[in-house]
C-alpha atoms as a PDB file:
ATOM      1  CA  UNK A   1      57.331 -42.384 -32.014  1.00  0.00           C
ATOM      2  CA  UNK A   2      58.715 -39.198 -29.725  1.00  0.00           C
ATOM      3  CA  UNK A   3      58.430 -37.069 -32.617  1.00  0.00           C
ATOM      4  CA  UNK A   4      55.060 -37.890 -33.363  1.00  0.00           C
ATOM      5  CA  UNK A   5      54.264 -37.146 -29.617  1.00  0.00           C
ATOM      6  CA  UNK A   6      55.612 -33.908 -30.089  1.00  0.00           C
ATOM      7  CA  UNK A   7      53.685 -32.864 -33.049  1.00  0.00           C
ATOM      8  CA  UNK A   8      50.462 -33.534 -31.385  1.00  0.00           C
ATOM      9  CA  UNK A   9      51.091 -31.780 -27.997  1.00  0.00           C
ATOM     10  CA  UNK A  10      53.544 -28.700 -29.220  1.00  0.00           C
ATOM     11  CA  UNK A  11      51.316 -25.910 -29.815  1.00  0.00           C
ATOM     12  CA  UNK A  12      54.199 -23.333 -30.991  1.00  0.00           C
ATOM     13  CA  UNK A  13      53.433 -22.186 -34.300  1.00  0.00           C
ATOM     14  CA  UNK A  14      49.547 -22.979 -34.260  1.00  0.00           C
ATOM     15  CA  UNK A  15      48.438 -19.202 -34.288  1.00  0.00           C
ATOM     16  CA  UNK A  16      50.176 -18.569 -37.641  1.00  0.00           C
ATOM     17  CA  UNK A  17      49.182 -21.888 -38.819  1.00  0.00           C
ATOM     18  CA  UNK A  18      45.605 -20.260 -38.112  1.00  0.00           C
ATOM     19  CA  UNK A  19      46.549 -17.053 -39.521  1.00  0.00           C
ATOM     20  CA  UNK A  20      47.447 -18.682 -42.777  1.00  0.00           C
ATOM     21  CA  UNK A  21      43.983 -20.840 -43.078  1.00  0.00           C
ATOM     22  CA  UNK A  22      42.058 -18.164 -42.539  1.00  0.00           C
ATOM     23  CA  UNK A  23      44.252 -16.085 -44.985  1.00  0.00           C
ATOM     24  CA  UNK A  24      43.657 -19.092 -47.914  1.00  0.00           C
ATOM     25  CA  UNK A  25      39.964 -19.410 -47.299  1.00  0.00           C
ATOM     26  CA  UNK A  26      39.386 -15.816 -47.612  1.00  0.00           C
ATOM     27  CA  UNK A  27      41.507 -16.013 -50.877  1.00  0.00           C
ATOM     28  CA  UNK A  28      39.584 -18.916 -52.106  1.00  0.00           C
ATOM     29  CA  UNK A  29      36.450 -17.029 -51.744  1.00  0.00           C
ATOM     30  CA  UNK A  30      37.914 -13.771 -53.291  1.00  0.00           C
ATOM     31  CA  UNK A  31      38.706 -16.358 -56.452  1.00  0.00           C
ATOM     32  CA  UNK A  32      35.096 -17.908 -56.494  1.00  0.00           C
ATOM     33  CA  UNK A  33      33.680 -14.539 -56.193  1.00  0.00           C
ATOM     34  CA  UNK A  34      35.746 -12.850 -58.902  1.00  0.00           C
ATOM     35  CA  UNK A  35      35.240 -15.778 -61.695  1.00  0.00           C
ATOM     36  CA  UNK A  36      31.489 -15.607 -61.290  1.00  0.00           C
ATOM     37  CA  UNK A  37      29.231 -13.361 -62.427  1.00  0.00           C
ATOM     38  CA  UNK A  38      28.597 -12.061 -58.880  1.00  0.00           C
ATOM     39  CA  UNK A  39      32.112 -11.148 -59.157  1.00  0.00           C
ATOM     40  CA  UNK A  40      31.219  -8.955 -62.312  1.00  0.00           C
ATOM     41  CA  UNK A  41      28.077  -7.869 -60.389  1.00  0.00           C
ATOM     42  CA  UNK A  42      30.208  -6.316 -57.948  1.00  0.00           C
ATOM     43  CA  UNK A  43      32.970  -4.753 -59.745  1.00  0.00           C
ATOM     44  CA  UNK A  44      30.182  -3.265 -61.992  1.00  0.00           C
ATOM     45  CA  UNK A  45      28.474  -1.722 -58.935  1.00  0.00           C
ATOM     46  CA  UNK A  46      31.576  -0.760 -57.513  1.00  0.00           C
ATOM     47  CA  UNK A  47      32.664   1.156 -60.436  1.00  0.00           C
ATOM     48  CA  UNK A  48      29.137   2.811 -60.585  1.00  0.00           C
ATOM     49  CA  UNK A  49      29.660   4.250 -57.386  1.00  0.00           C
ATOM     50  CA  UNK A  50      33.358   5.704 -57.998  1.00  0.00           C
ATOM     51  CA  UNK A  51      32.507   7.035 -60.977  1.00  0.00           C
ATOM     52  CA  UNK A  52      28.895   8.825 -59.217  1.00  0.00           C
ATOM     53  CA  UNK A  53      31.394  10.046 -56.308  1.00  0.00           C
ATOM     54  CA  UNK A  54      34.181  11.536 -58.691  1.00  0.00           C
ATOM     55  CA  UNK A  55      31.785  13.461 -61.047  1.00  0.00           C
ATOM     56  CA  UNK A  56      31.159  16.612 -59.807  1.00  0.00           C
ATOM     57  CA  UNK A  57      28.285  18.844 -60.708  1.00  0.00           C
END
């Protein structure tokens, strides 16, 4: 029963525990985005753009 205690009223760790949510939610989104046609949408547009910026005239 201590140990449980101590789980719920230690706070060492809990910023990288936060770091690390925040890091898989972004990556979750990232791998919605990319298997969905706004994900194509995107890279397409993105790609428009380098390729307007490299050419030169």
């Amino acid at each position: 029963m201590e140990i449980m205690k101590r789980l719920f009223t230690e706070e060492e760790g809990q910023g990288l525990v936060e770091y690390v949510m925040i890091l898989a939610v972004v990556v979750a989104i990232g791998a919605v985005i990319s298997s969905t046609n706004l994900g194509n949408t995107i890279s397409a547009s993105l790609s428009n753009l380098v390729s307007k910026a490299t050419t030169t005239k």
